[in-house]
N, C-alpha and C. Protein backbone atom coordinates (compact mmCIF):
# COMPACT_ATOMS: atom_id res chain seq x y z
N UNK A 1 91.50 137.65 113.07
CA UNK A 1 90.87 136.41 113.51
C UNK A 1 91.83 135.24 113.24
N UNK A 2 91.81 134.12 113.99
CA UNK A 2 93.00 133.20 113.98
C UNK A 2 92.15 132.29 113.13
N UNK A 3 93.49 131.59 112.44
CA UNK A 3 92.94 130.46 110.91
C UNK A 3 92.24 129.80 111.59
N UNK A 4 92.54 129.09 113.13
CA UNK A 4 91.51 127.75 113.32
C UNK A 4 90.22 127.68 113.13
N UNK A 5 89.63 129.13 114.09
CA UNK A 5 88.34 129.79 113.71
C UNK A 5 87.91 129.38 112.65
N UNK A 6 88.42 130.01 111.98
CA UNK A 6 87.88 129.88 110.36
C UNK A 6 88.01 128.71 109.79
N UNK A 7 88.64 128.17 109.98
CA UNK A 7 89.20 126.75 108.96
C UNK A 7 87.94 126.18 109.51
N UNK A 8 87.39 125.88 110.89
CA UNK A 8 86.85 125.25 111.72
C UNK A 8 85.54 125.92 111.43
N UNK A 9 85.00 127.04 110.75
CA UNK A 9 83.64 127.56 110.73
C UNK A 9 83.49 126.24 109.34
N UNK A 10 84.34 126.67 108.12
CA UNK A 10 84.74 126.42 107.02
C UNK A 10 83.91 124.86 106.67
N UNK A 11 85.34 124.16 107.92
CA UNK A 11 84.74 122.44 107.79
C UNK A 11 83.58 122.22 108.27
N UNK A 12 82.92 123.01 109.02
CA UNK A 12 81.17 122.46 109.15
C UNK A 12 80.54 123.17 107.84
N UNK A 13 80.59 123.89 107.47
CA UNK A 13 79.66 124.31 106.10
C UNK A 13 79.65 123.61 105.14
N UNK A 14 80.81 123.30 104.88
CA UNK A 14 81.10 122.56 103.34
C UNK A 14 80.80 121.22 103.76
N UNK A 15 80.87 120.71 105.44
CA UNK A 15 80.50 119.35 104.93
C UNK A 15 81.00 118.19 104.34
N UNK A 16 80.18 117.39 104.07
CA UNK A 16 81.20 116.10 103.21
C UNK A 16 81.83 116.81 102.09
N UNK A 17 81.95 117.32 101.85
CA UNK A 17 82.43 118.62 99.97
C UNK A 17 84.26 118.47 100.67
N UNK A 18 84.24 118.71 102.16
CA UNK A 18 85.41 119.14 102.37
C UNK A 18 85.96 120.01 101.94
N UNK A 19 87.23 120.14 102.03
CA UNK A 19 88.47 121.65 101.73
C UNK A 19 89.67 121.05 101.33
N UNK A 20 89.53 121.41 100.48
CA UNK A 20 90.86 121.15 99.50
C UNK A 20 91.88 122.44 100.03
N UNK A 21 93.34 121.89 100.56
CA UNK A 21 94.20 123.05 100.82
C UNK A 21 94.28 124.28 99.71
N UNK A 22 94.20 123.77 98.16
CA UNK A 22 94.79 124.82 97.37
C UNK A 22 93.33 125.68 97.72
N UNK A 23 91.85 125.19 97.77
CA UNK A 23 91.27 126.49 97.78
C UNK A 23 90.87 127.39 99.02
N UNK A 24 91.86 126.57 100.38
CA UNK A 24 91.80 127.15 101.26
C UNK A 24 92.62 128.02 101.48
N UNK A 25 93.58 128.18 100.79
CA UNK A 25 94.84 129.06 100.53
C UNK A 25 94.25 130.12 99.81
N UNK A 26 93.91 130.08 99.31
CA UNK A 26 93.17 131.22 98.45
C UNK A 26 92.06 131.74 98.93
N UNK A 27 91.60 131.19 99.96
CA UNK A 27 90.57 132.03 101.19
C UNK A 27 91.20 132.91 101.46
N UNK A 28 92.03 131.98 102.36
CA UNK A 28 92.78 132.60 103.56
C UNK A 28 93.96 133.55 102.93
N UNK A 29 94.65 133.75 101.74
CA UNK A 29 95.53 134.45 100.89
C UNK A 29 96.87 133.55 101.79
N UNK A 30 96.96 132.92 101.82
CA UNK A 30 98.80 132.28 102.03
C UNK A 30 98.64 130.63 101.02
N UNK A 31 100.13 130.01 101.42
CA UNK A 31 100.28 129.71 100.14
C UNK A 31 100.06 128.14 100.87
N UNK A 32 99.88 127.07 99.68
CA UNK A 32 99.00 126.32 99.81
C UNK A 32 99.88 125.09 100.95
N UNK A 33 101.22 125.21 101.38
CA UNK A 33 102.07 124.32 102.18
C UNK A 33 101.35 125.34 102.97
N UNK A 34 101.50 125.96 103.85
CA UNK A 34 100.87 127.05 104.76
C UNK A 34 99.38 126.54 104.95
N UNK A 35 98.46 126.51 103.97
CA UNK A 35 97.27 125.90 103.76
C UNK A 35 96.77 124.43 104.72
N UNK A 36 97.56 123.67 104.02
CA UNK A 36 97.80 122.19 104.73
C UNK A 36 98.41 122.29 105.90
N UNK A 37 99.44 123.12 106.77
CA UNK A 37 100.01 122.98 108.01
C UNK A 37 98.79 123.46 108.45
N UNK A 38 97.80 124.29 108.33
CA UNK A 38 97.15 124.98 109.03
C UNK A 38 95.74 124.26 109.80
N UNK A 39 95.51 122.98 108.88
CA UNK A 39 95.18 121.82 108.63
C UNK A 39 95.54 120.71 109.47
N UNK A 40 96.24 120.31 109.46
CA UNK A 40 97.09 119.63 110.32
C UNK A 40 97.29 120.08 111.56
N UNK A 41 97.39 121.49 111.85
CA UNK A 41 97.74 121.93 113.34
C UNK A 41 96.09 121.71 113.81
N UNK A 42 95.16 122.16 113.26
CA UNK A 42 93.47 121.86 113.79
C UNK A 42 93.39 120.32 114.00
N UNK A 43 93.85 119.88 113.35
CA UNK A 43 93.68 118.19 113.25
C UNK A 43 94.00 117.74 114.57
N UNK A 44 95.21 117.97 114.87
CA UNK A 44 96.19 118.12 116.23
C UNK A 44 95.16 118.64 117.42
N UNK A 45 95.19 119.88 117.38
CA UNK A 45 93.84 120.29 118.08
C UNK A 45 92.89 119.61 118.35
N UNK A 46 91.84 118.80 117.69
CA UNK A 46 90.93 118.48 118.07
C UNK A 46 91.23 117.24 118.63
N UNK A 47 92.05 116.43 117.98
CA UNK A 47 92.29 115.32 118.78
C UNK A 47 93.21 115.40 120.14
N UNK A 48 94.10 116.57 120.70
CA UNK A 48 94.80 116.86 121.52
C UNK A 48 93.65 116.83 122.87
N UNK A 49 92.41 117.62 122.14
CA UNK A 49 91.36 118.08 122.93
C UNK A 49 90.40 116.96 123.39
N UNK A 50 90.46 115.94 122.40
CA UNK A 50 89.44 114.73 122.68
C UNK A 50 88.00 115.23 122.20
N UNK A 51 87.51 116.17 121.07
CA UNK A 51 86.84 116.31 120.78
C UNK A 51 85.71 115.19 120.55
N UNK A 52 84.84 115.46 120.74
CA UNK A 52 83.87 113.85 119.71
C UNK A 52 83.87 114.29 118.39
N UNK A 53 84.43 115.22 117.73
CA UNK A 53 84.42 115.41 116.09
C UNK A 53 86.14 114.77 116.16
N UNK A 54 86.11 114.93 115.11
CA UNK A 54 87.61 114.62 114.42
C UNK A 54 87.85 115.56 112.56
N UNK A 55 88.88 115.65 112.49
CA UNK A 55 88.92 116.17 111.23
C UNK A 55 90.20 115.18 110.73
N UNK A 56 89.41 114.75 109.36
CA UNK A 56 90.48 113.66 108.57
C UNK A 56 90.98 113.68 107.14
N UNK A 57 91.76 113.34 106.67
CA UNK A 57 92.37 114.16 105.20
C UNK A 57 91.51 112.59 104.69
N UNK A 58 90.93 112.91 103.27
CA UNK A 58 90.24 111.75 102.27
C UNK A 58 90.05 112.25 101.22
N UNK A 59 90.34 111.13 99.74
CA UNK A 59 90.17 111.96 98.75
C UNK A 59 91.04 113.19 98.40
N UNK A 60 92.29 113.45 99.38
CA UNK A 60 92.91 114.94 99.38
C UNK A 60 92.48 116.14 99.51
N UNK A 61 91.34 115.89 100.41
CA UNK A 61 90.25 116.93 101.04
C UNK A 61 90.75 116.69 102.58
N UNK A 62 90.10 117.60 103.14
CA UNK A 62 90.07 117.59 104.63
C UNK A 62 88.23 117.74 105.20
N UNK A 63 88.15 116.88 105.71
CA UNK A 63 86.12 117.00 106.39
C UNK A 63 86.39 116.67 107.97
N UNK A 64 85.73 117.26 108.15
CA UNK A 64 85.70 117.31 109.58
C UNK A 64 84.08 116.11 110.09
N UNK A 65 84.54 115.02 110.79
CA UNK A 65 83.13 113.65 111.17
C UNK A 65 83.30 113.66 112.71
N UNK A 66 82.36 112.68 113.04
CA UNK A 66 82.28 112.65 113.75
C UNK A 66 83.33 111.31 114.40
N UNK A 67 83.68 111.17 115.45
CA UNK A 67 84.67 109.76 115.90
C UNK A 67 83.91 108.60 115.43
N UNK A 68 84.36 107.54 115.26
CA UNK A 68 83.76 105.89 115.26
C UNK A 68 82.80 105.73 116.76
N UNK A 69 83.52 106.07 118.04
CA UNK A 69 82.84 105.60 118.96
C UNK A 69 81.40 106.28 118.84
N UNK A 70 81.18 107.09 118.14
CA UNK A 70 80.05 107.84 118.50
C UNK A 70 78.96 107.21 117.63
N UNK A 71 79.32 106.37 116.69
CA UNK A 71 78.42 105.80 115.36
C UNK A 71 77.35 105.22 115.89
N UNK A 72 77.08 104.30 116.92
CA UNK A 72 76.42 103.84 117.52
C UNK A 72 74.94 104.59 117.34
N UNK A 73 75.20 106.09 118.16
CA UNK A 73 74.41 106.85 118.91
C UNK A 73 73.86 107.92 117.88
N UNK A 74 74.86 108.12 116.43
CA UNK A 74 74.75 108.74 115.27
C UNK A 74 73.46 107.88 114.73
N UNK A 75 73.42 106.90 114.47
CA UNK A 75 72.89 105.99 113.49
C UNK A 75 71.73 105.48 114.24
N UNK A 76 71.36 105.52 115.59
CA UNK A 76 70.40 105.34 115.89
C UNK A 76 69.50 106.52 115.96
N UNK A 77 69.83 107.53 116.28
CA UNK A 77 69.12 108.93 115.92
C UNK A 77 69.16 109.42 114.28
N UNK A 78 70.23 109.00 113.42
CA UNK A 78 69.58 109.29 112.09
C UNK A 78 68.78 108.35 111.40
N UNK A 79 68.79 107.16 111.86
CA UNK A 79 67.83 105.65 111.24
C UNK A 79 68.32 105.31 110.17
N UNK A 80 67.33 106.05 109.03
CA UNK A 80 67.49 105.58 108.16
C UNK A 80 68.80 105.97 106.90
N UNK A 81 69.79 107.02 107.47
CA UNK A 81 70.44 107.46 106.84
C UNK A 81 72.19 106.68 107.33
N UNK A 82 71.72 105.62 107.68
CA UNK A 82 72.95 104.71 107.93
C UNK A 82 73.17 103.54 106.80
N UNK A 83 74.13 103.23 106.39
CA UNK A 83 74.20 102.87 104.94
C UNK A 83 74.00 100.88 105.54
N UNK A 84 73.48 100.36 104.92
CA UNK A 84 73.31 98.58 105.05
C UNK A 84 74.82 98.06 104.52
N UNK A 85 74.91 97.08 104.84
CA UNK A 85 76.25 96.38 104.93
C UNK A 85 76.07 95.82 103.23
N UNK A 86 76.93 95.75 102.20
CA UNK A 86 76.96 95.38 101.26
C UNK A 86 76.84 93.84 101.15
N UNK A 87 76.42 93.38 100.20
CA UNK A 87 76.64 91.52 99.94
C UNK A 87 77.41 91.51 99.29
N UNK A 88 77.84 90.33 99.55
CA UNK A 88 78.87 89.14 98.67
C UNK A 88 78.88 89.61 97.20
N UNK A 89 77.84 89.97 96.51
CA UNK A 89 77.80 90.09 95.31
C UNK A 89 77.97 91.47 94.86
N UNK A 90 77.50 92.92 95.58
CA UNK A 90 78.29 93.97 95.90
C UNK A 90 79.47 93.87 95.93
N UNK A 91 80.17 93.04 97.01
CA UNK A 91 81.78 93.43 97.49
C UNK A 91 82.37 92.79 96.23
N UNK A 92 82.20 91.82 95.79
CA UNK A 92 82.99 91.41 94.19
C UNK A 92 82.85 92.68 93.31
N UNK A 93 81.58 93.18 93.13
CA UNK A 93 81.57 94.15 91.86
C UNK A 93 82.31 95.33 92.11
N UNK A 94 82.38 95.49 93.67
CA UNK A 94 82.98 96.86 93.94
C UNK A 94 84.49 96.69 93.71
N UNK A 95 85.13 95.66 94.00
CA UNK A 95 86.51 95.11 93.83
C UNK A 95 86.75 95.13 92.72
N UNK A 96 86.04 94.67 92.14
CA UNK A 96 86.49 94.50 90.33
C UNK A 96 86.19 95.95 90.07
N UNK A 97 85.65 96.63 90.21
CA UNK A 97 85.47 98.21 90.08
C UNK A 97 86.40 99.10 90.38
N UNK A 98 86.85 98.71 91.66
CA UNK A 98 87.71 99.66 92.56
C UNK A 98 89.38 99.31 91.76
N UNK A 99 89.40 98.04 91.62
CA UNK A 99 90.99 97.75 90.77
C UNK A 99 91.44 97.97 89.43
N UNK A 100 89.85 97.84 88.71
CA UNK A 100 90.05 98.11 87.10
C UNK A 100 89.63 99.31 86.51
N UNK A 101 88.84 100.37 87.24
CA UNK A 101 88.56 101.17 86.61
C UNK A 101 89.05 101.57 85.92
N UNK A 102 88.27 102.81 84.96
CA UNK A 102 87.04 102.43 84.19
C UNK A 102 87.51 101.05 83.61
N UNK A 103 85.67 100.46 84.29
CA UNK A 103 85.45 99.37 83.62
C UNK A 103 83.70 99.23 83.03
N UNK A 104 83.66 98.14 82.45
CA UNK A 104 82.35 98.17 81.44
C UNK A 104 81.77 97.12 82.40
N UNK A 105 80.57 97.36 82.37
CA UNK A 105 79.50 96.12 83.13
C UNK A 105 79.81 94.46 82.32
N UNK A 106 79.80 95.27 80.86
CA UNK A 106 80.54 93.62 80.27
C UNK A 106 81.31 92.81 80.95
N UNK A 107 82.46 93.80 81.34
CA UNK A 107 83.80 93.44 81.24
C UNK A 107 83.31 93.02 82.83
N UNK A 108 82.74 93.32 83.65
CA UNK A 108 82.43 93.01 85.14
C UNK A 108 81.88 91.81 85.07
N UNK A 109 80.70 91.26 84.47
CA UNK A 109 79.99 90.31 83.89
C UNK A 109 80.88 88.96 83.58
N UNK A 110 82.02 89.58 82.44
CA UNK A 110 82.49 88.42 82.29
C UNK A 110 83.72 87.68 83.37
N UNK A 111 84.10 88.59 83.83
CA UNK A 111 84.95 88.05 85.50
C UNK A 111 84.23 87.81 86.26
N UNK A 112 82.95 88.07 87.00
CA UNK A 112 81.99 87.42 87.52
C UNK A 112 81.70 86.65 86.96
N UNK A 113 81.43 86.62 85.96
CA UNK A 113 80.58 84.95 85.62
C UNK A 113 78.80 85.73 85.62
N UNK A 114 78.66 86.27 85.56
CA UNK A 114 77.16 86.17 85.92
C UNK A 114 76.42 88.17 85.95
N UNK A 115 75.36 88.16 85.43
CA UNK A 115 74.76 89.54 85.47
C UNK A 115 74.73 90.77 86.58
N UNK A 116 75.19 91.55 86.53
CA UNK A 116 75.33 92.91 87.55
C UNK A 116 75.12 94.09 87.46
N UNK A 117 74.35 94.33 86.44
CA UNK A 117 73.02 95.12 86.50
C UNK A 117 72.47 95.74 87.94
N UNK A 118 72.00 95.22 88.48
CA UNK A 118 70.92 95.16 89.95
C UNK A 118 72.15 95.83 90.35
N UNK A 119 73.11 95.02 91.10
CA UNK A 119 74.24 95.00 91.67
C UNK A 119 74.77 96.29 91.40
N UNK A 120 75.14 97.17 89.87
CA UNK A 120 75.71 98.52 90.02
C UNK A 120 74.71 99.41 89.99
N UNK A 121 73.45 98.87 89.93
CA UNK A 121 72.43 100.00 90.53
C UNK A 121 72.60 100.55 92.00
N UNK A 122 72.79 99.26 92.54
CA UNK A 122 72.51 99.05 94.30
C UNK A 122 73.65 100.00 94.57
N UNK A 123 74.64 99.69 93.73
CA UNK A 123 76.23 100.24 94.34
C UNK A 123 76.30 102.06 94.18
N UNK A 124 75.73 102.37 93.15
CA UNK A 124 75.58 103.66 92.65
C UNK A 124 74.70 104.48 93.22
N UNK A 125 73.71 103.57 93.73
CA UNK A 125 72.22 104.47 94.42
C UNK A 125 73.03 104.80 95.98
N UNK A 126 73.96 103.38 96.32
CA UNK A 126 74.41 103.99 97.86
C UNK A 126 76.13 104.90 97.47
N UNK A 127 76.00 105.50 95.93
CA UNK A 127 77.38 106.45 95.90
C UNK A 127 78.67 106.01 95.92
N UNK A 128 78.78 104.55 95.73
CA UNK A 128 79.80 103.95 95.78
C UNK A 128 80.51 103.85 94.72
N UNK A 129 79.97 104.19 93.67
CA UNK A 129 80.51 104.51 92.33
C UNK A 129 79.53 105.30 91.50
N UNK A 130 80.14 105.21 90.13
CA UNK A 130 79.56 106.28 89.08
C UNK A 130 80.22 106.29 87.58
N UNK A 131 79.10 106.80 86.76
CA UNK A 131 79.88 106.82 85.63
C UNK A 131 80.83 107.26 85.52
N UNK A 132 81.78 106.59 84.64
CA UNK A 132 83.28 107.81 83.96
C UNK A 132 83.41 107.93 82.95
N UNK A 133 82.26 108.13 82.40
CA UNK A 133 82.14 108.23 80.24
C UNK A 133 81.92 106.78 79.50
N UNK A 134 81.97 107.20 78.52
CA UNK A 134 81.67 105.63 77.45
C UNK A 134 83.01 105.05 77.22
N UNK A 135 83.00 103.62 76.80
CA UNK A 135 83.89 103.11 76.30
C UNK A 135 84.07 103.32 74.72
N UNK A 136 85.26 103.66 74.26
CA UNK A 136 85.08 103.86 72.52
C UNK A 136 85.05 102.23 72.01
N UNK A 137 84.35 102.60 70.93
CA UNK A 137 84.17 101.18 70.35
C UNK A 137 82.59 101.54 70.11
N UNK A 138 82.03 100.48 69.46
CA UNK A 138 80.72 99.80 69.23
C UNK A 138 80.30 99.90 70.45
N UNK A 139 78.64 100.44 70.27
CA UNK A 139 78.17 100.61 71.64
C UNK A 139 78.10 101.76 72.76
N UNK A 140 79.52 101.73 72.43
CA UNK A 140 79.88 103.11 74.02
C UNK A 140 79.12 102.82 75.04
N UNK A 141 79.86 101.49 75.52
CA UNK A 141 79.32 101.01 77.05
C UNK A 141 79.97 102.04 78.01
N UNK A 142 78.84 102.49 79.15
CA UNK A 142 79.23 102.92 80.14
C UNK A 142 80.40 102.53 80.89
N UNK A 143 81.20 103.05 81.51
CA UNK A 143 82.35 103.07 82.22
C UNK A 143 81.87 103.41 83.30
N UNK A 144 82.50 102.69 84.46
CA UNK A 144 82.00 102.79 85.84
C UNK A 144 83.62 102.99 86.34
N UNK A 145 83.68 103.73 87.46
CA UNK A 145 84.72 103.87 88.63
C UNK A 145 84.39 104.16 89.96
N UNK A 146 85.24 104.38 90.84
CA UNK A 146 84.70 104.41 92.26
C UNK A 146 84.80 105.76 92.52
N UNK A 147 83.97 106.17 93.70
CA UNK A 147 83.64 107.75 94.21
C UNK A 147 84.26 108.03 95.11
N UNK A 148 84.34 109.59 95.51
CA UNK A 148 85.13 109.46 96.63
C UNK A 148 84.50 109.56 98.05
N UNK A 149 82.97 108.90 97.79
CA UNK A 149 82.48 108.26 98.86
C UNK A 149 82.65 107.28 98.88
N UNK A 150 83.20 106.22 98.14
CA UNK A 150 83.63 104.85 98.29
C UNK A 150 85.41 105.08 99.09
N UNK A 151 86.49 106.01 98.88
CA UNK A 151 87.44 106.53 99.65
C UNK A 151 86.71 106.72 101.36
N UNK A 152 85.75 107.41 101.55
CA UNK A 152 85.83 107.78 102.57
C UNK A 152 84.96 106.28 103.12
N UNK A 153 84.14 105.89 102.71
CA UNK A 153 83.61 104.26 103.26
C UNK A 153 84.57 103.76 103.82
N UNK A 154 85.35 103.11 103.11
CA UNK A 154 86.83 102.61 103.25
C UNK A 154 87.87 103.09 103.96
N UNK A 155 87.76 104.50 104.13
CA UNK A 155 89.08 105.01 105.03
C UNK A 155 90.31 105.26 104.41
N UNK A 156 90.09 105.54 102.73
CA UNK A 156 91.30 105.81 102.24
C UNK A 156 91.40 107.18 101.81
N UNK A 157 92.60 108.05 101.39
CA UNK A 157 92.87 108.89 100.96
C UNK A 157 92.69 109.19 99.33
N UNK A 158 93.23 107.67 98.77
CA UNK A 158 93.01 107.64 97.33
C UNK A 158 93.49 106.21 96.67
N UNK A 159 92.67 105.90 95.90
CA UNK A 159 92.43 104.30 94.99
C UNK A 159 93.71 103.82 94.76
N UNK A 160 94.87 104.21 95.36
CA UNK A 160 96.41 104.16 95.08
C UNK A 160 96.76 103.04 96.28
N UNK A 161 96.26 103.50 97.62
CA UNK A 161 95.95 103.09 98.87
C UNK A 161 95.46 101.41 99.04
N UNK A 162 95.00 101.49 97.90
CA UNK A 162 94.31 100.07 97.76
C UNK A 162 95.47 99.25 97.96
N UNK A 163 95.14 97.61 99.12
CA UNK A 163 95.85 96.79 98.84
C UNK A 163 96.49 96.09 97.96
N UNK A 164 97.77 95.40 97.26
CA UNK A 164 98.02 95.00 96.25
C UNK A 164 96.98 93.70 96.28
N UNK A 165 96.83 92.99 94.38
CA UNK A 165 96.70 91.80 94.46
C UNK A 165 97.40 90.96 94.90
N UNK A 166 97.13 89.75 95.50
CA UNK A 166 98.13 88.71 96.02
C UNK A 166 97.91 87.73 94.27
N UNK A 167 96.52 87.76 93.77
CA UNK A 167 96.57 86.78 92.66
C UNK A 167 95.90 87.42 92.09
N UNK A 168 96.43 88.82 91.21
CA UNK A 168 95.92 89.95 90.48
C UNK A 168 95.68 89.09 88.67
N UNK A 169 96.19 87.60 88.74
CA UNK A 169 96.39 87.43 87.20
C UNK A 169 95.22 86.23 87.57
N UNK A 170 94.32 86.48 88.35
CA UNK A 170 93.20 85.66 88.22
C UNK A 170 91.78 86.24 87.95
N UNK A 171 92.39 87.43 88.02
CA UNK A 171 91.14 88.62 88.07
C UNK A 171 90.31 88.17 87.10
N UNK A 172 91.08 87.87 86.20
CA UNK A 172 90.14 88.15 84.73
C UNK A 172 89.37 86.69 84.55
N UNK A 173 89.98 85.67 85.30
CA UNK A 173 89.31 84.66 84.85
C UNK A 173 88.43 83.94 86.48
N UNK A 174 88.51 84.52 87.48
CA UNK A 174 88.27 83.56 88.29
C UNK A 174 86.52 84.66 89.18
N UNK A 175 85.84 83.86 88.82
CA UNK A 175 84.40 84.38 89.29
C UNK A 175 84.39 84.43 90.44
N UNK A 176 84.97 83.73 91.60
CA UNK A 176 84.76 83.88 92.88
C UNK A 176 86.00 84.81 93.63
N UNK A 177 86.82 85.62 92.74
CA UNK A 177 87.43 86.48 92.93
C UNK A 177 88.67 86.70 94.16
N UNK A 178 88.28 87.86 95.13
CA UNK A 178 89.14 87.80 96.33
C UNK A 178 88.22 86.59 98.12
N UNK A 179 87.46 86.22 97.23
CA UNK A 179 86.14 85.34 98.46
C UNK A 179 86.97 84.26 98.82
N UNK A 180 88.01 83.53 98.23
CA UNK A 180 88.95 82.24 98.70
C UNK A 180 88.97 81.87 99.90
N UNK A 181 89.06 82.96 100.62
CA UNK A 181 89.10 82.67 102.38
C UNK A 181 88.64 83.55 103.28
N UNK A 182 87.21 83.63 102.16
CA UNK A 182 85.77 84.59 102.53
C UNK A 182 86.48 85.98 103.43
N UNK A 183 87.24 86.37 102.58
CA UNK A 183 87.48 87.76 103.36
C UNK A 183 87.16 88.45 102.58
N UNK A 184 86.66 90.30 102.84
CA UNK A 184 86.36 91.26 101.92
C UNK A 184 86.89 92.31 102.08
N UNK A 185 86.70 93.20 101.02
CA UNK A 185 87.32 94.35 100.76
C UNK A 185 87.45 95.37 102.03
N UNK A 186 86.75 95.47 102.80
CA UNK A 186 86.80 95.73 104.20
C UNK A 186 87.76 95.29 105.13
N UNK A 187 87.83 93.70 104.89
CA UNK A 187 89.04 93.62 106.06
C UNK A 187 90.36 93.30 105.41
N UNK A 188 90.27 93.45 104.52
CA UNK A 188 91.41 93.78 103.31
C UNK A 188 91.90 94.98 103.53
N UNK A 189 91.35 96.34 103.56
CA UNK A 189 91.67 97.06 103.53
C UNK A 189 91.91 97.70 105.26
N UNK A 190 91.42 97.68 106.06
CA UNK A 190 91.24 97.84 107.68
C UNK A 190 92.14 96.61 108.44
């Protein structure tokens, strides 16, 4: 049976989980550069073909979605399983999240200026982050970092990807953050 087959049964089962080359190599018994070309040649494929799926490397996984043009027609037939556009007060916490991780709600609090509580509930309930253990010290405040559903939101491969700061030495002190010329982490990053 030819790899695409399979690779291609593979990426619909697993789903958002995706396929990591090393444990697709070890399916398939060849070695894990072999793994990833094999990957890449389907990738090729489907877009050669004009599929309405697409298969995209994120997180250093490979998942197979559906195209952008199709979101429209996705999201009106799934309703309610289309994610709401974040606020102003989201996109700060996620930024300060996404650059400092692990970080402490304190430590978020006090570069905001102001309580975010609500805010990493909201962010966590839509998977955009998550714990990453306690902080040592007094307390053992939770540590928050980003998921790699916040990678695939975004369209990145990995938190490395992230744009540089232009005024990274304001982070710590300036509450209204990257908002200067109301742009967000979205068109920052896109």
């Amino acid at each position: 049976m030819a790899y695409d087959r399979i690779i291609e049964s593979l990426l619909f089962v697993v789903g958002d989980d995706g396929i990591d080359p090393r444990g697709l190599s070890q399916v398939l018994e060849i070695s894990e550069a072999a793994a990833r070309e094999q990957l890449h040649a389907l990738q090729i494929t489907f877009e050669s073909e004009q599929r309405v799926l697409q298969i995209v490397e994120s997180g250093g996984v490979f998942k197979m979605v559906t195209r952008k043009e199709m979101s429209p027609y996705v999201q009106a037939y799934a309703g309610s399983l289309a994610e709401d556009s974040l606020s102003r007060a989201a996109m700060e916490t996620l930024v300060i999240i996404a650059y400092k991780q692990p970080v402490t709600r304190a430590d978020i609090e006090v570069i905001r200026g102001v309580k975010t509580e609500r805010v990493i509930h909201t962010l966590s309930a839509k998977g955009l982050i998550d714990e990453a253990g306690r902080a040592k010290g007094v307390g053992r405040a939770k540590l928050y970092k980003t998921t790699d559903h916040f990678l695939d939101h975004f369209g990145l491969n990995s938190i490395e990807e992230l744009p540089p700061l232009e005024f990274e030495e304001t982070l710590e002190a300036d509450g209204d953050l990257f908002f200067r010329n109301e742009s967000s982490l979205e068109e920052r990053i896109n």
